[in-house]
C-alpha atoms as a PDB file:
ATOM      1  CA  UNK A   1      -1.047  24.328  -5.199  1.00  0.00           C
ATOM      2  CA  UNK A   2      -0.655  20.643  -4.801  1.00  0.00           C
ATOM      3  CA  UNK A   3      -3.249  18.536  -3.016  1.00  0.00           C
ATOM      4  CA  UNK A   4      -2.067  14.994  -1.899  1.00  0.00           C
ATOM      5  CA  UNK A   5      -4.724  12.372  -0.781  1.00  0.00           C
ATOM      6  CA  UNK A   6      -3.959  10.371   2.027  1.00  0.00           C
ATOM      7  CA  UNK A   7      -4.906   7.374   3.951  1.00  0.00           C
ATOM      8  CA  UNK A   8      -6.836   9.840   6.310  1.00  0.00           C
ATOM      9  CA  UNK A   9      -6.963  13.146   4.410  1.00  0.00           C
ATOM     10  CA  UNK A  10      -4.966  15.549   2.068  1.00  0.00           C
ATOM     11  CA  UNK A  11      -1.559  17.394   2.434  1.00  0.00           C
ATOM     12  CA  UNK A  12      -1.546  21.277   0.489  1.00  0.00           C
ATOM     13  CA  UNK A  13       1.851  22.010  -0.929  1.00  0.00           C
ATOM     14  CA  UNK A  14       2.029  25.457  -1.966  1.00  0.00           C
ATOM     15  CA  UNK A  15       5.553  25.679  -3.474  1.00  0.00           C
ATOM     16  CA  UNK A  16       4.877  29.633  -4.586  1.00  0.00           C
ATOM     17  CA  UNK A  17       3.722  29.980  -0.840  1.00  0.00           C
ATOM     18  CA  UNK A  18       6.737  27.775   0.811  1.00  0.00           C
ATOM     19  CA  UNK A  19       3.945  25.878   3.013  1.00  0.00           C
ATOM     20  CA  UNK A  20       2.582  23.166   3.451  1.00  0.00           C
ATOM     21  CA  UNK A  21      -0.372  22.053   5.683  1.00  0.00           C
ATOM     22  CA  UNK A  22      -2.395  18.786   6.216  1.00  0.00           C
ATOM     23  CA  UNK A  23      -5.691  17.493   7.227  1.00  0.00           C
ATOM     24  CA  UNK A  24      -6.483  14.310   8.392  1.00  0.00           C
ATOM     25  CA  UNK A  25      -9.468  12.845  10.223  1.00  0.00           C
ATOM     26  CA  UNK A  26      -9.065  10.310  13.161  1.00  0.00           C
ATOM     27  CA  UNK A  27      -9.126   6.472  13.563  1.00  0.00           C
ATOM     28  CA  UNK A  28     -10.944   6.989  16.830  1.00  0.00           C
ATOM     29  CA  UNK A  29      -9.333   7.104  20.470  1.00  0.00           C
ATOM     30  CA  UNK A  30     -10.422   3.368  21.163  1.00  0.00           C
ATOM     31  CA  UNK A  31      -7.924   2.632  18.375  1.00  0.00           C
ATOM     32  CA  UNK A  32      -4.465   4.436  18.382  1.00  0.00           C
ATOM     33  CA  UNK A  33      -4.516   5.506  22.164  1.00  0.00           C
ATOM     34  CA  UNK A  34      -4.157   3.906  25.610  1.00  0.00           C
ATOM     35  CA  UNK A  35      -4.539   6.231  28.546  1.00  0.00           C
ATOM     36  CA  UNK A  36      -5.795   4.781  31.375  1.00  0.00           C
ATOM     37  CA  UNK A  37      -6.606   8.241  33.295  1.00  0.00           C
ATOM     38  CA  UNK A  38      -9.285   8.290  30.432  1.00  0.00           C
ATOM     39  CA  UNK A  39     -10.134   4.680  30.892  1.00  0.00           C
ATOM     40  CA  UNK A  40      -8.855   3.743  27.931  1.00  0.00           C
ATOM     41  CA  UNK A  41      -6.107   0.447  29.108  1.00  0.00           C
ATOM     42  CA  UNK A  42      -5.781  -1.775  25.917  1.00  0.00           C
ATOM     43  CA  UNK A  43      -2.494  -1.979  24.328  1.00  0.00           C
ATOM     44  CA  UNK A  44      -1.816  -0.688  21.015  1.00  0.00           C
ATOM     45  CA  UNK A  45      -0.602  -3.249  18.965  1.00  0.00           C
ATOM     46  CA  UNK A  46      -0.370  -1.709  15.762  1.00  0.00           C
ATOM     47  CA  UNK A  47      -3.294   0.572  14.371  1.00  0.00           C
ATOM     48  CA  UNK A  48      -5.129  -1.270  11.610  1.00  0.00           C
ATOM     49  CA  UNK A  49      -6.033   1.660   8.892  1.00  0.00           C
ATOM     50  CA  UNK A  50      -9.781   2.264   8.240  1.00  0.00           C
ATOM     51  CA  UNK A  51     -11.965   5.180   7.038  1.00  0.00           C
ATOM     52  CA  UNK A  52     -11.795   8.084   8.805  1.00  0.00           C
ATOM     53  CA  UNK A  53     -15.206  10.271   9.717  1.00  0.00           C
ATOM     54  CA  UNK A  54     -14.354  14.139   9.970  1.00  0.00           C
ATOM     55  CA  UNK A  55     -17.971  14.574  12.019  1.00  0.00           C
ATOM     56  CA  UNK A  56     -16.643  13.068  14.884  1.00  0.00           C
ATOM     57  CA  UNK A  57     -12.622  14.839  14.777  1.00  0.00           C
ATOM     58  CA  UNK A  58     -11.161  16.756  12.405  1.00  0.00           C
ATOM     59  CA  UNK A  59      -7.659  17.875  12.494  1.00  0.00           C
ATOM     60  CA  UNK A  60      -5.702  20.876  10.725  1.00  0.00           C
ATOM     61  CA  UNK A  61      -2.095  21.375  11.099  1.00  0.00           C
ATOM     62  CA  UNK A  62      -0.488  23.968   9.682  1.00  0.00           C
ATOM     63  CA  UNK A  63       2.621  25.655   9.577  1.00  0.00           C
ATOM     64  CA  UNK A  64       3.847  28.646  11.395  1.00  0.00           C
ATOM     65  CA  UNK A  65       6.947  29.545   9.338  1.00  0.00           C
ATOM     66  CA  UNK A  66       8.092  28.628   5.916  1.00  0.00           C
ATOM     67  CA  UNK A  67      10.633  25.785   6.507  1.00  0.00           C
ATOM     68  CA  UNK A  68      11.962  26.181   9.999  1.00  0.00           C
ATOM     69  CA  UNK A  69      15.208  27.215  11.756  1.00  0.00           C
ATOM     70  CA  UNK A  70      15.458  24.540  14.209  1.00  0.00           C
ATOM     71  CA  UNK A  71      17.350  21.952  13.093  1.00  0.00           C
ATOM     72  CA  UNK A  72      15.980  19.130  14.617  1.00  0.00           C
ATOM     73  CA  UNK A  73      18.272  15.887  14.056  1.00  0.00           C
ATOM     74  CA  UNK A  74      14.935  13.561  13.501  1.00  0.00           C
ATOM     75  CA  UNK A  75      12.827  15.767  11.102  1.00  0.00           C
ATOM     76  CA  UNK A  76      13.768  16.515   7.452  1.00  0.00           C
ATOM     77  CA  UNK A  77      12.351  20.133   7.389  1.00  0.00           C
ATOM     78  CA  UNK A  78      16.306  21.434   7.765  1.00  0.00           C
ATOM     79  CA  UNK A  79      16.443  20.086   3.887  1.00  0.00           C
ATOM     80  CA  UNK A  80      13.870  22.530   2.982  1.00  0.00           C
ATOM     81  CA  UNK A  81      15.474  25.901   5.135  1.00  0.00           C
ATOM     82  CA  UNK A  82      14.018  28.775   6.789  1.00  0.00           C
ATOM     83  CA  UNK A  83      12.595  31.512   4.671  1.00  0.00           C
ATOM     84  CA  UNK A  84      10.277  33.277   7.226  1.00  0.00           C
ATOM     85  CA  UNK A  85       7.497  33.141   9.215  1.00  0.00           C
ATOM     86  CA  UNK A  86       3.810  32.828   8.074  1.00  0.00           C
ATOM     87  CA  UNK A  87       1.564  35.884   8.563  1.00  0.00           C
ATOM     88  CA  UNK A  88      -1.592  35.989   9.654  1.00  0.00           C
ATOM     89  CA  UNK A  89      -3.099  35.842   6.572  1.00  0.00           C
ATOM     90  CA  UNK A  90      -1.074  32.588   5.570  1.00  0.00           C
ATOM     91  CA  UNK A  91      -2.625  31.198   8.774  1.00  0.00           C
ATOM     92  CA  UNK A  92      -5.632  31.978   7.826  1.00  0.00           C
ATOM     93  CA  UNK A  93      -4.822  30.333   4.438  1.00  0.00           C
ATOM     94  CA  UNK A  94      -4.192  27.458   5.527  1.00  0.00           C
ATOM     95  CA  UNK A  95      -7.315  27.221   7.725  1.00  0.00           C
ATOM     96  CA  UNK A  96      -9.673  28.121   4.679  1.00  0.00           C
ATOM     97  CA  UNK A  97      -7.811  25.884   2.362  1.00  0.00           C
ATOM     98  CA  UNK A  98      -8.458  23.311   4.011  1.00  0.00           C
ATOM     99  CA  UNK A  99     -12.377  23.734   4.812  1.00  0.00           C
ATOM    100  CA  UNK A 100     -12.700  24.656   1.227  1.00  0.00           C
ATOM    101  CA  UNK A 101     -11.604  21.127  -0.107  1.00  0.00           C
ATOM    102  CA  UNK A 102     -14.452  19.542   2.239  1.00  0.00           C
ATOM    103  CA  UNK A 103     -17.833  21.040   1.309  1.00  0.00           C
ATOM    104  CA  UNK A 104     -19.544  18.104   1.909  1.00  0.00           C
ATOM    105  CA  UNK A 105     -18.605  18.500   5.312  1.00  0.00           C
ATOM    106  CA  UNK A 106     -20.513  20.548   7.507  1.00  0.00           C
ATOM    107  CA  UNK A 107     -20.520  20.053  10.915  1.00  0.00           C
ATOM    108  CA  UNK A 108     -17.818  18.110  13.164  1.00  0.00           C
ATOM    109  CA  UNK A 109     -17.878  17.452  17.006  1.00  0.00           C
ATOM    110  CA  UNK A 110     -14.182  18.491  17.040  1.00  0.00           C
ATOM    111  CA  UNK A 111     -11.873  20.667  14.966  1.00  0.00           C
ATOM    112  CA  UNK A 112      -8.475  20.707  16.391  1.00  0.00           C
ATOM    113  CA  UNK A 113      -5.939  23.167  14.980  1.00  0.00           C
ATOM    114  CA  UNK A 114      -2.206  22.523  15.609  1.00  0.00           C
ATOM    115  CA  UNK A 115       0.237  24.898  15.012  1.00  0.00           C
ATOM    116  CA  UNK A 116       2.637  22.228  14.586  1.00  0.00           C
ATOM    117  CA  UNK A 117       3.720  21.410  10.575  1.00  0.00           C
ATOM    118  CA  UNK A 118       6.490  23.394   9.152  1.00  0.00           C
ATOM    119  CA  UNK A 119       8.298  25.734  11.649  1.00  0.00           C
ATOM    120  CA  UNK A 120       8.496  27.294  15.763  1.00  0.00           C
ATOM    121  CA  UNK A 121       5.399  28.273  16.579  1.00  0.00           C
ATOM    122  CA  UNK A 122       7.143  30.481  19.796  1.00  0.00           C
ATOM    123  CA  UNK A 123       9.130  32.619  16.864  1.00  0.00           C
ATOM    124  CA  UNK A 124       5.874  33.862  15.490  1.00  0.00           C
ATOM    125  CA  UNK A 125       3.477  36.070  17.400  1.00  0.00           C
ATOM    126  CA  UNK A 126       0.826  36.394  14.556  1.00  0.00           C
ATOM    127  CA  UNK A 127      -0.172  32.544  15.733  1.00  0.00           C
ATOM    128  CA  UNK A 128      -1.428  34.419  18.999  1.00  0.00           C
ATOM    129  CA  UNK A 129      -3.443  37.055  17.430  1.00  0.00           C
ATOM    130  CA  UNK A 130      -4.736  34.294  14.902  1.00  0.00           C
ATOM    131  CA  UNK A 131      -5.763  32.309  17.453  1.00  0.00           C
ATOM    132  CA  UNK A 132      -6.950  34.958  19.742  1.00  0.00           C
ATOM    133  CA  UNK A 133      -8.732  37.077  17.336  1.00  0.00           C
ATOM    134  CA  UNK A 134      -9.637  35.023  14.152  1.00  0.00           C
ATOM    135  CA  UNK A 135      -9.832  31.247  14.256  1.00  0.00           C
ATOM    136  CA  UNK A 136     -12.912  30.648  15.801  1.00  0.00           C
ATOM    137  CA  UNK A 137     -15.062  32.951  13.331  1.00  0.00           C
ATOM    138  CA  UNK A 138     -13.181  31.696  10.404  1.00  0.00           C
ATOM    139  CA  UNK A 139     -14.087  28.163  11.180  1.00  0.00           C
ATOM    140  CA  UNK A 140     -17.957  29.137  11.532  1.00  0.00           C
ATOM    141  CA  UNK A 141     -17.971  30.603   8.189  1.00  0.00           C
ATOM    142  CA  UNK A 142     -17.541  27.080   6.852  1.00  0.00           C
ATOM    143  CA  UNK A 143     -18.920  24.465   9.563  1.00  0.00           C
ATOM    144  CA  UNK A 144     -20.393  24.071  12.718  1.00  0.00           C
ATOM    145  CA  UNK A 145     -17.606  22.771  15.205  1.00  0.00           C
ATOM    146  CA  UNK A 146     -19.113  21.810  18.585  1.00  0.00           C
ATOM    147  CA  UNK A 147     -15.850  22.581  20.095  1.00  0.00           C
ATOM    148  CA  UNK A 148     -12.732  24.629  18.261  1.00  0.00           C
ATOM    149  CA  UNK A 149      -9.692  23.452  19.890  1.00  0.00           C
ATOM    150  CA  UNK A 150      -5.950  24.738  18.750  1.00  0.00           C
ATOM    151  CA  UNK A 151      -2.730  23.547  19.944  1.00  0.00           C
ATOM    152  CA  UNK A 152       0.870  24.821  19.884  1.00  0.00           C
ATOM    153  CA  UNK A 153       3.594  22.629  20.081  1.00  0.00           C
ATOM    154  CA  UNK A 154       7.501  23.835  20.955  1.00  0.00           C
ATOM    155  CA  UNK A 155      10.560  23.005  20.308  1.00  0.00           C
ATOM    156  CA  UNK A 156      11.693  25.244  23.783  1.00  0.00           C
ATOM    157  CA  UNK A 157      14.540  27.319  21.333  1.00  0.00           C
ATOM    158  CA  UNK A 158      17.244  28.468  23.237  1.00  0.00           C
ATOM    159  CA  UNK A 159      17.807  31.490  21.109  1.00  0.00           C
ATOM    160  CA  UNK A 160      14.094  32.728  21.368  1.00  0.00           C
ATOM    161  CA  UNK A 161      14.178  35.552  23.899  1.00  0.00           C
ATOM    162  CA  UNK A 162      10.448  36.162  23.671  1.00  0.00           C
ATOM    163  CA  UNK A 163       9.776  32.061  24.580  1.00  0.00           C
ATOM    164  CA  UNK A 164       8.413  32.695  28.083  1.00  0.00           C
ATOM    165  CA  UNK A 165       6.225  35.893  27.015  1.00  0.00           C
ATOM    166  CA  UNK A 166       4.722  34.060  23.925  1.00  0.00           C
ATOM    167  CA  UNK A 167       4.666  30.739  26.169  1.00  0.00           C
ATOM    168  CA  UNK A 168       2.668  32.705  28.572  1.00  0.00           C
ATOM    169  CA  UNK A 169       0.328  34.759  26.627  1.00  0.00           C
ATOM    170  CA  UNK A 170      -0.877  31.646  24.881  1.00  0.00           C
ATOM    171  CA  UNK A 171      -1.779  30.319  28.432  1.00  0.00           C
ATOM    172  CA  UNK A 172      -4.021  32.907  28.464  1.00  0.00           C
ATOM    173  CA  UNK A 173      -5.507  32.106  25.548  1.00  0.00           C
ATOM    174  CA  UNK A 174      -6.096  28.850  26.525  1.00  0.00           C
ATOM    175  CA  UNK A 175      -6.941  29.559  29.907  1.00  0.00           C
ATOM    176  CA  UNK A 176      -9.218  32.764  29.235  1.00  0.00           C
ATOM    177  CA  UNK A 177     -10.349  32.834  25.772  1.00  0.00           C
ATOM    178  CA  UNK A 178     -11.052  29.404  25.262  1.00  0.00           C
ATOM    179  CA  UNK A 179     -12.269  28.502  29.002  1.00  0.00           C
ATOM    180  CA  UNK A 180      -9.623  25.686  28.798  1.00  0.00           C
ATOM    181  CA  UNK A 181     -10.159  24.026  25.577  1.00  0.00           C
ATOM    182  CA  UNK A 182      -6.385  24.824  23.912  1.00  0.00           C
ATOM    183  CA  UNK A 183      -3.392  23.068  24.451  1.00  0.00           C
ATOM    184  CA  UNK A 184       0.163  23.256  24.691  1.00  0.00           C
ATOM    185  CA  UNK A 185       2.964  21.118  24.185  1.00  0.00           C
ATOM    186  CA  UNK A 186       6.229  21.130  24.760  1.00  0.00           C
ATOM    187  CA  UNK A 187       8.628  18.554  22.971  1.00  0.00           C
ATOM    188  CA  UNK A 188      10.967  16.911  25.532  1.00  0.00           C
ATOM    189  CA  UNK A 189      12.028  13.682  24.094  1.00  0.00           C
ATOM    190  CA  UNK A 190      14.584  12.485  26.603  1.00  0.00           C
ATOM    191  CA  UNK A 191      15.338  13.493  30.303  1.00  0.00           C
ATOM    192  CA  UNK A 192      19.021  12.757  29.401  1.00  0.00           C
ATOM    193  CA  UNK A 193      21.118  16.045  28.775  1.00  0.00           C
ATOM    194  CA  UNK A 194      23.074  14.738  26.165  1.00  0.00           C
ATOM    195  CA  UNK A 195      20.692  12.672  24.502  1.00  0.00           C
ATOM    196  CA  UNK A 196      18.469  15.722  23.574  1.00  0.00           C
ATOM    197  CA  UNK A 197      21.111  18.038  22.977  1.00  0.00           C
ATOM    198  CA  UNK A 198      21.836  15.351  20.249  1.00  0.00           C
ATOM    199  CA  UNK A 199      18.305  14.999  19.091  1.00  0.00           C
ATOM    200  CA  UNK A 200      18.024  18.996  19.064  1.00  0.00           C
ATOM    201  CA  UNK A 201      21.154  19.585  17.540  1.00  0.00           C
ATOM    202  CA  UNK A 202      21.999  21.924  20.652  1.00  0.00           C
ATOM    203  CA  UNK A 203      18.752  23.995  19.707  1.00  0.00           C
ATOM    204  CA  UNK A 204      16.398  23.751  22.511  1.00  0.00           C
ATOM    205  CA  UNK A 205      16.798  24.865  26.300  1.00  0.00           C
ATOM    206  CA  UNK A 206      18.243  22.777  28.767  1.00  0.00           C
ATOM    207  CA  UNK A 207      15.815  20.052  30.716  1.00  0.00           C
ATOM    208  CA  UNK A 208      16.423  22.495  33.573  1.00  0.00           C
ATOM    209  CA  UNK A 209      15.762  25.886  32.138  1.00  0.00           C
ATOM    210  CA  UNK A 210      12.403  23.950  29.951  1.00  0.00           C
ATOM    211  CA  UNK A 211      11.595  22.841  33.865  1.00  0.00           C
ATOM    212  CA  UNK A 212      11.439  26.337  35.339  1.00  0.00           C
ATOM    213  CA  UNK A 213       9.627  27.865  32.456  1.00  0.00           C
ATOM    214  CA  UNK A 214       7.239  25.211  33.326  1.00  0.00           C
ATOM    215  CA  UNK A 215       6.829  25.626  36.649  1.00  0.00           C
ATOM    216  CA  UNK A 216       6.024  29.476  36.363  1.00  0.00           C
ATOM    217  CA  UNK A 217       3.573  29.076  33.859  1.00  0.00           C
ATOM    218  CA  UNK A 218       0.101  29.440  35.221  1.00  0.00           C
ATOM    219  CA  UNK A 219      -2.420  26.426  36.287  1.00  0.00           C
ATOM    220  CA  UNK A 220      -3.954  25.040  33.559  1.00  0.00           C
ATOM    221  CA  UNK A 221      -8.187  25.601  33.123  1.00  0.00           C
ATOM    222  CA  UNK A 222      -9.666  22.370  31.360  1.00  0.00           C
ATOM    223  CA  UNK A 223      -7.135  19.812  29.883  1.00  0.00           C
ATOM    224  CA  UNK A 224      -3.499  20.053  31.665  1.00  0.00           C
ATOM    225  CA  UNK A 225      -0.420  20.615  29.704  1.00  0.00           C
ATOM    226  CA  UNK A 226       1.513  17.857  27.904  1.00  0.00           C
ATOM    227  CA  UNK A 227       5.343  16.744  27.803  1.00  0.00           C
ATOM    228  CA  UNK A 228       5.669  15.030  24.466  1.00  0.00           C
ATOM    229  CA  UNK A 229       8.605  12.216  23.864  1.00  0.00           C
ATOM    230  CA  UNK A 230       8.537  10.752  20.700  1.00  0.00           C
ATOM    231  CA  UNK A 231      10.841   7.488  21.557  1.00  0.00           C
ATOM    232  CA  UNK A 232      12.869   4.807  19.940  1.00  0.00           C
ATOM    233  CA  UNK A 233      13.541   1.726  22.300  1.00  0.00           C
ATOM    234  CA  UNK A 234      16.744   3.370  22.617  1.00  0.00           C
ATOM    235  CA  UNK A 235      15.512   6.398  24.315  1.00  0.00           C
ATOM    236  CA  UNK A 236      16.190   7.855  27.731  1.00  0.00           C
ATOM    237  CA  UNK A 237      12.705   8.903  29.857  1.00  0.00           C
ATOM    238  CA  UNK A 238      13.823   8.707  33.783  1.00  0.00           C
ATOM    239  CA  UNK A 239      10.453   8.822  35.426  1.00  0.00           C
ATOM    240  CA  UNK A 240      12.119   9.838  38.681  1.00  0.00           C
ATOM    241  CA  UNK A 241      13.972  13.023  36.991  1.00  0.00           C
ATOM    242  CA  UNK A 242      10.872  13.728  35.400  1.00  0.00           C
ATOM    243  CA  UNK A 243       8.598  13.615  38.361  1.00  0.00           C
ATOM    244  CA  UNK A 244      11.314  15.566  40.199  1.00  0.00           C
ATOM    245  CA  UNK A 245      11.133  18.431  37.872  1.00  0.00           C
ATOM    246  CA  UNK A 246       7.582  18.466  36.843  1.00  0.00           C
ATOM    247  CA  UNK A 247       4.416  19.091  38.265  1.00  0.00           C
ATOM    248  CA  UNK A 248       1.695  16.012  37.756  1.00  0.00           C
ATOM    249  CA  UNK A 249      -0.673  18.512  38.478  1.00  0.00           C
ATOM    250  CA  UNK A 250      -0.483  20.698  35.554  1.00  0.00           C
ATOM    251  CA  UNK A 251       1.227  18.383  33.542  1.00  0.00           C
ATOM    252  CA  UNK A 252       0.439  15.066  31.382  1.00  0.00           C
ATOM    253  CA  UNK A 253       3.045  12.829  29.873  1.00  0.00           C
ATOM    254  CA  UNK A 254       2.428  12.017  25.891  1.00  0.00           C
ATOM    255  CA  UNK A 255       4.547   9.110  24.264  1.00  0.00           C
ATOM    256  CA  UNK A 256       4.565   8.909  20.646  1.00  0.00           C
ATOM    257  CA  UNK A 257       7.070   7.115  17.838  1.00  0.00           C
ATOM    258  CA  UNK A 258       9.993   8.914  16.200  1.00  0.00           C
ATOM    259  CA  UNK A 259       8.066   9.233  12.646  1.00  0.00           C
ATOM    260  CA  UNK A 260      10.057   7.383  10.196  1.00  0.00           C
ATOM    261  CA  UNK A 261      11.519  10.197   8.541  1.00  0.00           C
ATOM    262  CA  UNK A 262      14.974  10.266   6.183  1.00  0.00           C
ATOM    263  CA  UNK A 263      16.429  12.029   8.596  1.00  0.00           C
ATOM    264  CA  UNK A 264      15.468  10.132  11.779  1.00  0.00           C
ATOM    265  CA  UNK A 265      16.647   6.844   9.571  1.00  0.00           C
ATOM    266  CA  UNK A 266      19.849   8.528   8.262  1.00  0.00           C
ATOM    267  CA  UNK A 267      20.735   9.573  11.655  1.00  0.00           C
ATOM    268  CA  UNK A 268      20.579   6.107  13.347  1.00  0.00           C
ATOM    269  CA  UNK A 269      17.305   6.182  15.030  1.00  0.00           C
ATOM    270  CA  UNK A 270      16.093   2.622  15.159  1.00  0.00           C
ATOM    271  CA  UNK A 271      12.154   3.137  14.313  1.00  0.00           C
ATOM    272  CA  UNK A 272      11.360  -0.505  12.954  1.00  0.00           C
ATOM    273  CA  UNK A 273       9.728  -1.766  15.855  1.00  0.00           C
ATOM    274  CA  UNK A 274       7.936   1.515  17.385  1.00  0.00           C
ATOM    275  CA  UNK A 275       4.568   0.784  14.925  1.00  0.00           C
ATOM    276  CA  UNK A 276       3.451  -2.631  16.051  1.00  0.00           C
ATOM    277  CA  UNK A 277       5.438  -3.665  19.435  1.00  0.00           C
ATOM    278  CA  UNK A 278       3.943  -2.248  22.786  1.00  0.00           C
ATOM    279  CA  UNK A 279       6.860  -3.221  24.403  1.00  0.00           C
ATOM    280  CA  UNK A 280       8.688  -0.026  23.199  1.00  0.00           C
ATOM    281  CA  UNK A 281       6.193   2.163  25.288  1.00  0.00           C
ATOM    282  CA  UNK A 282       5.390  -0.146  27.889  1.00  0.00           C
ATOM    283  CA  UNK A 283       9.261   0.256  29.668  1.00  0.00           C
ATOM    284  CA  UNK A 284       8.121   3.745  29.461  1.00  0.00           C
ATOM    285  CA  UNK A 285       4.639   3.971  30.785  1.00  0.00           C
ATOM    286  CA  UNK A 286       4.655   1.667  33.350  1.00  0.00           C
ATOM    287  CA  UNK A 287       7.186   3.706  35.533  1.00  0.00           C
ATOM    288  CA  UNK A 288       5.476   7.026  35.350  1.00  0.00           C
ATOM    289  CA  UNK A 289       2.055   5.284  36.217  1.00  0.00           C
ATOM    290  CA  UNK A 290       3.787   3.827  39.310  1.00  0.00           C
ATOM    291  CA  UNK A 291       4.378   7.495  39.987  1.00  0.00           C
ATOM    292  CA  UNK A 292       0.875   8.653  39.410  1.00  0.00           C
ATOM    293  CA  UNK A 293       1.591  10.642  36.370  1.00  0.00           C
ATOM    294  CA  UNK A 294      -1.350  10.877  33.410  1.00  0.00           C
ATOM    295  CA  UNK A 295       0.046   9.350  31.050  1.00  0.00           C
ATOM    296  CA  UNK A 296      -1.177   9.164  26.746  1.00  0.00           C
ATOM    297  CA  UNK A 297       0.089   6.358  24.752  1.00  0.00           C
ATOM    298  CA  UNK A 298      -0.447   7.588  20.876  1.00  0.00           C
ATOM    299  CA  UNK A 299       0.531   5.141  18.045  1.00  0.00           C
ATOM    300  CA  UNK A 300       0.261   5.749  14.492  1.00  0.00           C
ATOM    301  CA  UNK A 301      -0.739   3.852  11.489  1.00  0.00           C
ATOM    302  CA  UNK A 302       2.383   2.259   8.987  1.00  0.00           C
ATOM    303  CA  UNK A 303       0.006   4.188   6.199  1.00  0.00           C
ATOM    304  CA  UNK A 304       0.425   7.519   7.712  1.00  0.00           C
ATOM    305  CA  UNK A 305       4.374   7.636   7.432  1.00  0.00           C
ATOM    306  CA  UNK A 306       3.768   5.734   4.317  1.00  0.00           C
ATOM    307  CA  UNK A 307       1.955   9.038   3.364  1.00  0.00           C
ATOM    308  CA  UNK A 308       4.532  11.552   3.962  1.00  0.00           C
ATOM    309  CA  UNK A 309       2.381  13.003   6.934  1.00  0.00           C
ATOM    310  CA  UNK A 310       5.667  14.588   8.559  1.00  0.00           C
ATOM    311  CA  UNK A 311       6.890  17.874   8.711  1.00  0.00           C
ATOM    312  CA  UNK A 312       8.204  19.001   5.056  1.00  0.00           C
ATOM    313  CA  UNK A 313       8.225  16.066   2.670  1.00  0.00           C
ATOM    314  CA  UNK A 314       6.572  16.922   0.495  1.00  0.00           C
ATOM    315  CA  UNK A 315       6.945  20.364   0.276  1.00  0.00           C
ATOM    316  CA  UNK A 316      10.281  18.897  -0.261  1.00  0.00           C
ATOM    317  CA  UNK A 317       9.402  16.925  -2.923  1.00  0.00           C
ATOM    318  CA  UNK A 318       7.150  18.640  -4.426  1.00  0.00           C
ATOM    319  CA  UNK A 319      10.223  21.702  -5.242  1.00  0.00           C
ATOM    320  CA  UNK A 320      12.472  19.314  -6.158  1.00  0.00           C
ATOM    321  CA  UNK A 321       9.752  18.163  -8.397  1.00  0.00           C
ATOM    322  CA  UNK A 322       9.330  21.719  -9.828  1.00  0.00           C
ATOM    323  CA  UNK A 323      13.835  22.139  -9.545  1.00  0.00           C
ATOM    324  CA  UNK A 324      13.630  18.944 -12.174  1.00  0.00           C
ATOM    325  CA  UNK A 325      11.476  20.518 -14.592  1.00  0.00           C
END
């Protein structure tokens, strides 16, 4: 096991293990989000780094498989491969490891668990019974969390014939188990066809197959879902299609950067600006306001790509590391 400190907390690369996992703590909602549904309006002009204070947030996320099949044209996990998916204990792993290496820490307002590092959450059902079953009394034997709140966030695979069922027993979860406080995300990234078909690599379901699954699953208790598009200045978000195949009512809009991966720079995607200029989420937001959507702005710090906080690198690295020796 390798522990990597960050700006904002530690990576775990477990080479023997093929995962890797990260914590990090949070610069604070005033300061790397505008969302005016939450009265939050001010523009995010670049996130100046400070210390981070895990009593207020805390966040885990972990990975559900070791590597990942997708081959997503912006992430550099498809370097790594696919060698399985993590068990239940491995989740559980992860979660320990990580509580372990804070001691100090013993209480936090929010832990938020996202099954969102290394692989397709959807391909794995142990991340339901882990969640279901296990999470919540394996975070209280190390802290007091005022609120446990865990997250999965899809890719949509077309070849996953158990998508909807997993899709909608973790509604359930959400909905039931924890009275709301859960999310889900699903990763759009462009409302043009061809444009995330490119992105995807031809992985994920259509826009219009992604929209029906949507529209069956049920209400959301608590916090609505969330379409993620991480964007470039170059991408495509048509807040007409969108609002034509969505529903506003069970649905929130989420615009993030394209990380500045190798592979999103190897593959063209012009990230350089997405950091410091609001302008890249402004031709974005401003249309899907108009249209009464919800609508979260999320900006990163330059220190947290600097870090390697993206899917795989330094698992990556680390075996290559190990490969060299």
């Amino acid at each position: 096991m390798k522990i990597i400190d960050t700006h904002t907390g530690k990576i775990f690369v477990d080479t023997a293990a093929q995962l890797e996992f990260l914590t990090v703590g949070d610069y604070g909602k005033e300061n790397n989000i505008k969302a005016s549904f939450l009265g939050l309006n001010k523009e995010i002009h670049g996130v100046q780094h400070h210390p981070v204070d895990l009593t207020k947030k805390w966040v885990a996320t972990i990975s559900t498989q070791k590597g990942c099949p997708m081959k997503c044209k912006f992430c550099d996990c498809p370097k790594y491969g696919y060698h399985g998916n993590a068990s239940h204990d491995w989740l559980a792993y992860e979660v320990y490891t990580i509580l372990e290496n804070f001691p100090e820490v013993k209480h936090t307002e929010r832990f938020n668990v996202h099954f969102a590092r290394m692989g397709e959450p959807t391909f794995n059902p142990a991340v339901l019974e882990f969640a279901e079953l296990s999470l919540r009394q394996l975070v209280s034997m190390y802290i007091q969390a005022d609120t446990i709140h865990p997250v999965v966030s899809t890719m949509l695979p077309a070849s996953n014939q158990w998508l909807y069922p997993f899709l909608q027993e973790w509604c359930r979860i959400k909905n039931q188990v924890y009275q709301g406080e859960a999310g889900l995300q699903f990763s759009i990234q462009s409302t043009c066809e061809e444009q995330r078909a490119h992105q995807f690599n031809n992985m994920s379901l259509t826009l219009a197959k992604v929209a029906d699954i949507a529209d069956r699953l049920p209400a959301p208790v608590g916090r609505k879902y969330t379409l993620n598009f991480a964007v470039t200045k170059d991408t495509v978000l048509d807040a007409r299609v969108l609002d034509r195949m969505f529903d506003k009512n069970k649905w929130i809009v989420k615009i993030t950067p394209i990380h500045e991966t190798n592979a999103a720079v190897s593959n063209g995607y012009d990230v350089g600006d997405t950091y410091t200029d609001y302008d890249v989420y402004r031709q974005f937001e401003d249309p899907l306001l108009e249209l009464g959507w919800d609508v979260i702005v999320f900006v990163p710090s330059k220190e947290e790509d600097a870090d390697r906080i993206t899917c795989g690198n330094a698992l990556i690295a680390e075996t290559r590391n190990n490969e060299a020796t």
